[in-house]
Protein backbone atom coordinates (compact mmCIF):
# COMPACT_ATOMS: atom_id res chain seq x y z
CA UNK A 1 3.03 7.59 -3.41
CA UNK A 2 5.11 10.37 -1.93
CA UNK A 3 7.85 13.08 -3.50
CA UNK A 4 10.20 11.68 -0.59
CA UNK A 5 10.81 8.61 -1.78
CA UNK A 6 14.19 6.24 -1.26
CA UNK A 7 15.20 4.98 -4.96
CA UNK A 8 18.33 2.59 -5.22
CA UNK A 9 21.25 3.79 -7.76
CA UNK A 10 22.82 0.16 -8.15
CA UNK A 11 22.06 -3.44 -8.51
CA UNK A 12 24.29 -4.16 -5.41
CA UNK A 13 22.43 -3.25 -2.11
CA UNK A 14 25.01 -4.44 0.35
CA UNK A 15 27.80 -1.98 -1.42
CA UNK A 16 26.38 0.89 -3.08
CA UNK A 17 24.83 4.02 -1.58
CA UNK A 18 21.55 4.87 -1.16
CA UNK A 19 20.47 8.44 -2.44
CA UNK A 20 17.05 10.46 -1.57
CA UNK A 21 16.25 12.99 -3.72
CA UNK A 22 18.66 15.18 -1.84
CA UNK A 23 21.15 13.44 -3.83
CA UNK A 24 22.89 12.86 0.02
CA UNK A 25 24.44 9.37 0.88
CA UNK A 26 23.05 6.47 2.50
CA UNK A 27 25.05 3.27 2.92
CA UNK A 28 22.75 0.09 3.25
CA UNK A 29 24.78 -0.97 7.04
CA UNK A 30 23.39 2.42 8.07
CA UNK A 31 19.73 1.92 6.63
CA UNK A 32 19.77 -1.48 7.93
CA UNK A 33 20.72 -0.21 11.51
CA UNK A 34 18.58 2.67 11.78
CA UNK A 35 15.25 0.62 10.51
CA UNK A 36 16.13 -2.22 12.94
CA UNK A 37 16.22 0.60 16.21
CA UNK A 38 13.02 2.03 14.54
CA UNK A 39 11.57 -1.86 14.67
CA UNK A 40 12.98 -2.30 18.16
CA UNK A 41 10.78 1.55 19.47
CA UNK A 42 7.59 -0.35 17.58
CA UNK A 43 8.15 -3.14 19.62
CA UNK A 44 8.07 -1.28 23.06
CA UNK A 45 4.56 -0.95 23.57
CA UNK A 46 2.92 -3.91 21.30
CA UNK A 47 6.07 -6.31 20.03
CA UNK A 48 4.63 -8.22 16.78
CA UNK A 49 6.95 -7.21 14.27
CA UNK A 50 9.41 -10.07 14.01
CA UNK A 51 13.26 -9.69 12.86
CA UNK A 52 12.88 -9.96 8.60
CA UNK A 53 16.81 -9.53 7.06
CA UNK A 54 15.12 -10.10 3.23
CA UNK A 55 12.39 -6.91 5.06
CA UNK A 56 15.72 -4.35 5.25
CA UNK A 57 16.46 -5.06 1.65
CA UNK A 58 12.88 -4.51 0.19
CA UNK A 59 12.52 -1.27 1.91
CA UNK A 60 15.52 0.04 0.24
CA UNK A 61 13.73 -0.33 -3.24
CA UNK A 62 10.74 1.30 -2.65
CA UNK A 63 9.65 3.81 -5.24
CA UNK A 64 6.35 5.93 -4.38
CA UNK A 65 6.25 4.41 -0.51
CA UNK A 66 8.79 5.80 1.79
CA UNK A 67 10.44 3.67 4.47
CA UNK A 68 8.02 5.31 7.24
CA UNK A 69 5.13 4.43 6.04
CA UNK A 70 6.00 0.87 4.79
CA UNK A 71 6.68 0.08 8.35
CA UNK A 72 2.93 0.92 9.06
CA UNK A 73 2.14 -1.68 7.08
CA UNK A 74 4.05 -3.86 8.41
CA UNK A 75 2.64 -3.42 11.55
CA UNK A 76 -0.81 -3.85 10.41
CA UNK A 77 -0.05 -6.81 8.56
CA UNK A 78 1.50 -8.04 12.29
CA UNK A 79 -1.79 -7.18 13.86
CA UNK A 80 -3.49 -9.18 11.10
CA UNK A 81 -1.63 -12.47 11.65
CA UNK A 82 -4.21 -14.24 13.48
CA UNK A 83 -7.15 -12.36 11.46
CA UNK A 84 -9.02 -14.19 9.29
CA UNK A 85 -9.02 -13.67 5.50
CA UNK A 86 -6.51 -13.11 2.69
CA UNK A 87 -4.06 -9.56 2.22
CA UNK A 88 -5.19 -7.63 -0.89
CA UNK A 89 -3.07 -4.46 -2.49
CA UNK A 90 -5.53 -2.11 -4.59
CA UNK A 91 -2.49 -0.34 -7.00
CA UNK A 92 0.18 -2.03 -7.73
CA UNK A 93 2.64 0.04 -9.82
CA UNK A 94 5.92 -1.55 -10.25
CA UNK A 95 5.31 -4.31 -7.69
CA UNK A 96 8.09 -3.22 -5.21
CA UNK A 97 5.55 -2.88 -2.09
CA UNK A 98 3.42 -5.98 -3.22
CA UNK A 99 7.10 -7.89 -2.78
CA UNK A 100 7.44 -6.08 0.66
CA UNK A 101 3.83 -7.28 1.64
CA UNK A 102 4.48 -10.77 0.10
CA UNK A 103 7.37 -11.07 2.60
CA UNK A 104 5.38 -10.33 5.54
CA UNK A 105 2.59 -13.18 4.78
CA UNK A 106 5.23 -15.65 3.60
CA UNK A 107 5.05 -17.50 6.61
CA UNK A 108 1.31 -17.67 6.90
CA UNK A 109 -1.50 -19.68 4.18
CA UNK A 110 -2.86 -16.28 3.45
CA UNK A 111 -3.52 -15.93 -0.15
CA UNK A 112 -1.91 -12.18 -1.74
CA UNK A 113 -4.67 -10.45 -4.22
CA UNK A 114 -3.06 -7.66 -6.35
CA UNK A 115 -5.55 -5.92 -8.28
CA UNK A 116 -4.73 -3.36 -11.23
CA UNK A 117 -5.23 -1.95 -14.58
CA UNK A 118 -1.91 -2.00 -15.55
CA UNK A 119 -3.20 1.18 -17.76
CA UNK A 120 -2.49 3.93 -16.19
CA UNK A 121 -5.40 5.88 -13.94
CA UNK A 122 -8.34 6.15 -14.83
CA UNK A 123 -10.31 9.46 -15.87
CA UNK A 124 -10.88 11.59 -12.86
CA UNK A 125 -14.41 12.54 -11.31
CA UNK A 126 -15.69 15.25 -10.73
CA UNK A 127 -14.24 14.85 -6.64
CA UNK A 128 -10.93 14.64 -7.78
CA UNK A 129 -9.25 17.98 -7.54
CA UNK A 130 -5.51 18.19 -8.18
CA UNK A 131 -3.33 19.00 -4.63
CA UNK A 132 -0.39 18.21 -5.92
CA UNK A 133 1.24 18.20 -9.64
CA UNK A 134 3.62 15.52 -8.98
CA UNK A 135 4.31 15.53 -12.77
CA UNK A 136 3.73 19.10 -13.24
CA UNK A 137 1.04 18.16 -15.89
CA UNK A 138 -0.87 21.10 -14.94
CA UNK A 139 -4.52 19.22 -14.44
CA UNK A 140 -6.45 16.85 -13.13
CA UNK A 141 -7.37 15.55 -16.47
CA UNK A 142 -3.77 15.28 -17.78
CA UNK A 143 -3.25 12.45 -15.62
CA UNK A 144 -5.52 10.35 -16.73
CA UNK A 145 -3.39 6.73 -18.28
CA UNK A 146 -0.72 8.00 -16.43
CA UNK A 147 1.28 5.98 -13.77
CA UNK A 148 1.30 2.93 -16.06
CA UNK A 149 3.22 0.05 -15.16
CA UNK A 150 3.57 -3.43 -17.11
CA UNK A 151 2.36 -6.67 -15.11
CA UNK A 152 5.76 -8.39 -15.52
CA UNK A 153 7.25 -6.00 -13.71
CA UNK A 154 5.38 -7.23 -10.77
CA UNK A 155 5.66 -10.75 -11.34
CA UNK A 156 9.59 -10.39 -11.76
CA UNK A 157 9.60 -9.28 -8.06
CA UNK A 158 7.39 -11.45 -6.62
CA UNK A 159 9.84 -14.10 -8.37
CA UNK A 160 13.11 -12.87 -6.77
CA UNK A 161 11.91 -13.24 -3.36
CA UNK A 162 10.92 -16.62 -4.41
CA UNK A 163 7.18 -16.22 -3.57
CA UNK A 164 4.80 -18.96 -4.23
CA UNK A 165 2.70 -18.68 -7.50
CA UNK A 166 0.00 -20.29 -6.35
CA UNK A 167 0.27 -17.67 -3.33
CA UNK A 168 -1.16 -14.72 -5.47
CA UNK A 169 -4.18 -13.96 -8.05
CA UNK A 170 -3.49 -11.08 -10.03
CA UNK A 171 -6.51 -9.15 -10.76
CA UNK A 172 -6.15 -7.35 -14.37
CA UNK A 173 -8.08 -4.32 -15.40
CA UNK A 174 -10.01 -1.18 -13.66
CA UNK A 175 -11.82 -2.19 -10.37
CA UNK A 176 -15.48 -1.36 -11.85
CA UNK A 177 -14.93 -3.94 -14.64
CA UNK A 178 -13.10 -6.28 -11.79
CA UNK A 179 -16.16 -6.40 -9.55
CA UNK A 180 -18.75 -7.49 -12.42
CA UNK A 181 -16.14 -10.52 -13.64
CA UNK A 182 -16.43 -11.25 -10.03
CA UNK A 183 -13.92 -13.92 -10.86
CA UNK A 184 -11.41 -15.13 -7.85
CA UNK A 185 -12.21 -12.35 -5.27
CA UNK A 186 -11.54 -12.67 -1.73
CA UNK A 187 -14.09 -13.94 0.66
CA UNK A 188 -12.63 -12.54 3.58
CA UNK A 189 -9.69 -9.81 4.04
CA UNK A 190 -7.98 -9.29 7.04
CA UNK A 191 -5.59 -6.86 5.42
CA UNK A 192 -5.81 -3.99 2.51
CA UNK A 193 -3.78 -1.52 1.18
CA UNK A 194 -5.43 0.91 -1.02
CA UNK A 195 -3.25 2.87 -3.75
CA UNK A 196 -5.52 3.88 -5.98
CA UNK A 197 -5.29 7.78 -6.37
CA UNK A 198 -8.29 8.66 -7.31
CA UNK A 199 -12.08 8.53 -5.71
CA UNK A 200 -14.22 6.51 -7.25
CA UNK A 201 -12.05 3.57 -7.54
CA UNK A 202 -11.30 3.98 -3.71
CA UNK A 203 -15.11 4.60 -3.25
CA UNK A 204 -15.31 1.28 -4.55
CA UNK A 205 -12.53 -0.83 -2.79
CA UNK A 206 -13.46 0.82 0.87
CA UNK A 207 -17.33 -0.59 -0.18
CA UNK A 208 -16.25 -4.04 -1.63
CA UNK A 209 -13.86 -4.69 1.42
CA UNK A 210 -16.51 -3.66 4.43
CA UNK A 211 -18.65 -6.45 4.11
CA UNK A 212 -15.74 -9.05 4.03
CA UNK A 213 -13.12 -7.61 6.43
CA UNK A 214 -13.81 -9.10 10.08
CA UNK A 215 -13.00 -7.64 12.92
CA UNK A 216 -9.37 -6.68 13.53
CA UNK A 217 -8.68 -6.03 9.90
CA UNK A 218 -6.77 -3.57 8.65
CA UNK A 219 -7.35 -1.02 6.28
CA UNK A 220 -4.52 1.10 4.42
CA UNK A 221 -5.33 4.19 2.16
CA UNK A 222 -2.79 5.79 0.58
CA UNK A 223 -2.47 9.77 -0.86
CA UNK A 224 -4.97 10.96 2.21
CA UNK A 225 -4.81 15.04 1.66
CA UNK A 226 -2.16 13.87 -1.35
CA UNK A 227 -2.13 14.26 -4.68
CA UNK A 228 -5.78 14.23 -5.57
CA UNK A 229 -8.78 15.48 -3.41
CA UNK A 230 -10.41 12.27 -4.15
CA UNK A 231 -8.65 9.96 -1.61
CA UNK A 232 -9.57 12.01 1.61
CA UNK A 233 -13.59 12.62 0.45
CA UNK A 234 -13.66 8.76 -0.25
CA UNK A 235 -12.34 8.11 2.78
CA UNK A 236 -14.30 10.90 4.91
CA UNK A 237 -17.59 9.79 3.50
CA UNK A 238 -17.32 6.05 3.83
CA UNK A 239 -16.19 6.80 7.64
CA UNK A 240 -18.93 9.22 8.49
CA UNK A 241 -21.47 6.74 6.83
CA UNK A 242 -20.55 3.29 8.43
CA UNK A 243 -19.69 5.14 11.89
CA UNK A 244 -22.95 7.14 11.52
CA UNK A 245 -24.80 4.84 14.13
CA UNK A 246 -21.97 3.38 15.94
CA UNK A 247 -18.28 3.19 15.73
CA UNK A 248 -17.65 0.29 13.41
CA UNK A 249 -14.46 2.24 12.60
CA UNK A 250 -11.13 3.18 14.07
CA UNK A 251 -8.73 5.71 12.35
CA UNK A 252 -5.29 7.16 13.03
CA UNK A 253 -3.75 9.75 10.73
CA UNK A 254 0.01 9.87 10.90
CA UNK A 255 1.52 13.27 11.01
CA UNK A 256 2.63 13.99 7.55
CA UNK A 257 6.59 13.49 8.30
CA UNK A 258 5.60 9.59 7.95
CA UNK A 259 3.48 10.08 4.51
CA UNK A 260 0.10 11.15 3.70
CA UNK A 261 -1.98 7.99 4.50
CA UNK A 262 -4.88 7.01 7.02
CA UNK A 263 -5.24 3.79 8.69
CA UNK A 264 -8.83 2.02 9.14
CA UNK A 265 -9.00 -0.22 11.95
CA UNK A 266 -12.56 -2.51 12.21
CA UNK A 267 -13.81 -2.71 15.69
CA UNK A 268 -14.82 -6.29 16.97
């Protein structure tokens, strides 16, 4: 999620403009050169990302994810090639970044898990304090079922970019109620992005995914110091208990200008 985000104004992306919220022009050539010099300064110091032409067209439809931090997880998802274990995305929405993740494993037998409730957020906690009224709602509380999105939304997408249905389990319903079907959950992740908003469902994920992520994987939480409180004390707490012996955990925090997000490395 972020209030900078790209959204496309036309069904064409090779001939109509981009706009930001600035309501300023972008033509797709323009995009499409810019992120491929941005791919080629990744590259410099650790080249993994490969050339993706379908890649340029996903990031243009992003809605919530702006193009800087999408290409962190693109990167990660690099690093997590030869990782073991399958790619999971904890928050959904619309589906436009689980298409933008499916492209990245399409060339690999890594099974996608999308997991959410497909109602909305759930009721806060009491660690959830609002940061930021992206709605202007006014509280916490008034967010609650908010954010909604309908699962076919998701499956159109996956559809367009022609990815495999047998590729991708689709985990229905609030994580708490997820974990005790304990039907078709990953045995091993090598890869996680974690959209959730709110902390106790992140509480949850970041617990669920430490036993099962080996070393080298790659963890993703989005809305760090955004939003809600709850993201960062989830976060902060599950890092100061796990590294509270020794370091089992890496972390970078991107300056702001790329999105409000922290990135969880596990050490070998």
């Amino acid at each position: 999620m972020n209030d900078q985000s790209i959204a496309l104004t036309s069904s064409s992306l090779e001939d109509e403009p981009l706009h930001r919220t600035s309501e300023l022009p972008i033509w797709f050539d323009n995009f499409a050169n810019l992120a491929q010099a941005y791919e080629g300064k990744l590259n410099e110091s650790d080249p993994v990302i490969e050339p993706n032409d379908l890649r340029l067209h996903l990031l243009t439809t992003l809605l919530g994810t702006p193009p800087s931090e999408a290409y962190y997880l693109v990167q990660g998802l690099a690093w997590c090639r030869e990782v073991e274990g399958d790619v999971c995305e904890f928050g959904v929405a619309q589906g436009e970044t689980s298409a933008l993740i499916a492209n990245e494993i399409a060339g690999t037998d890594k099974t996608l898990h999308l997991f959410d409730s497909f109602q909305g957020l759930p009721a806060p906690s009491e660690k959830d304090h609002l940061l930021h009224d992206i709605f202007d709602l006014g509280n916490m509380e008034a967010y609650r079922g908010k954010m909604r999105c309908r699962e076919g939304m998701v499956l159109e997408r996956l559809r367009k970019i022609s990815f495999p249905e047998h590729r991708y389990v689709i985990h229905k319903g609030f994580f708490d109620r997820i974990l005790e079907r304990g039907e078709n959950l990953p045995a091993r992740v090598s890869f996680a992005y974690v959209d959730f908003d709110l902390y106790e469902p992140i509480k949850q994920v970041l617990e669920f995914l430490h036993p099962i992520t080996p070393p080298g994987a790659v963890i993703i939480v989005d809305d760090y110091g955004f939003f809600s409180s709850g993201p960062k004390t989830a976060v902060d707490e599950f890092i100061q208990d796990k590294n509270d012996r020794e370091k089992v955990y890496e972390y970078m925090i991107p300056d702001t200008r790329y999105g409000h997000f922290i990135v969880l490395t596990k050490k070998g």
